[in-house]
Protein backbone atom coordinates (compact mmCIF):
# COMPACT_ATOMS: atom_id res chain seq x y z
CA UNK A 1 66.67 88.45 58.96
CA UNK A 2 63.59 89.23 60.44
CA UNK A 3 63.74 92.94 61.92
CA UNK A 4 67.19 93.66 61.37
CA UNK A 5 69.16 94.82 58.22
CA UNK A 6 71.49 92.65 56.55
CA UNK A 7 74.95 93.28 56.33
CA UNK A 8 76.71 93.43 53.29
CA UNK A 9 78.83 91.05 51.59
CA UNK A 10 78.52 88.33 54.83
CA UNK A 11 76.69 85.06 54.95
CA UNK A 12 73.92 83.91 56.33
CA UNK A 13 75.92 82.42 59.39
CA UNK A 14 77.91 85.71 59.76
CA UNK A 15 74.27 87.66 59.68
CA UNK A 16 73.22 85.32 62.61
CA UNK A 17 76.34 86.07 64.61
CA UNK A 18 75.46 90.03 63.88
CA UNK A 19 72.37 89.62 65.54
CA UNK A 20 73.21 87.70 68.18
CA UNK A 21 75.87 90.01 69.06
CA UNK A 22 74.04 93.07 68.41
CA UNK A 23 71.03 91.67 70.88
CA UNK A 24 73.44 90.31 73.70
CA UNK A 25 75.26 93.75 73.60
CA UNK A 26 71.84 95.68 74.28
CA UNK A 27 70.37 93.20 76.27
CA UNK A 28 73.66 93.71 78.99
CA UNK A 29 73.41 97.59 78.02
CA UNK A 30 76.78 96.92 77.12
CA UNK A 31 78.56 99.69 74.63
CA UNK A 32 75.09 102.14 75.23
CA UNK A 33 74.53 103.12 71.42
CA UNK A 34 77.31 101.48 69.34
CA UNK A 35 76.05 97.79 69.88
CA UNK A 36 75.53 97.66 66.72
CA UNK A 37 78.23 99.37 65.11
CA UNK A 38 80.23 96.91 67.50
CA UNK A 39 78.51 94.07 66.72
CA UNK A 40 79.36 94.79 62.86
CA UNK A 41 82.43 95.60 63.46
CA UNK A 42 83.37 92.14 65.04
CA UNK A 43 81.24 90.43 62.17
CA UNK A 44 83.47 92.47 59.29
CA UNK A 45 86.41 91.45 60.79
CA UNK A 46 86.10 88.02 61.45
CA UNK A 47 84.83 87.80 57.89
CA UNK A 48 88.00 89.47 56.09
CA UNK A 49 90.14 87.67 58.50
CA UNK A 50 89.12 84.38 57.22
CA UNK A 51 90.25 85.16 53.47
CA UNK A 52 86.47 85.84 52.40
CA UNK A 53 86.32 88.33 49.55
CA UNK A 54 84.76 91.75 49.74
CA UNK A 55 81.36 90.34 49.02
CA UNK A 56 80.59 90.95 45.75
């Protein structure tokens, strides 16, 4: 992904939805300085929620 780093263990698809949840949460100035932990937060956990292994 251009200008961001790449989560581990997630798919393309899931590195999209980082990013566009990441840049949506900064954009608003929602969550001040966590938007990204948020944003990978959500990400992880839709990812092990679905049955996806850890990635390796």
């Amino acid at each position: 992904m251009p200008g961001g780093k790449h989560l581990r263990g997630v798919s393309a698809k899931e590195q999209r939805m980082y990013e566009h949840i990441k840049n949506q949460a900064q954009k608003s100035g929602r969550y001040g300085s966590r938007a990204k932990e948020v944003a990978a937060r959500t990400v992880l956990k839709k990812h092990h929620l679905s049955g996806h292994s850890t990635g390796h």
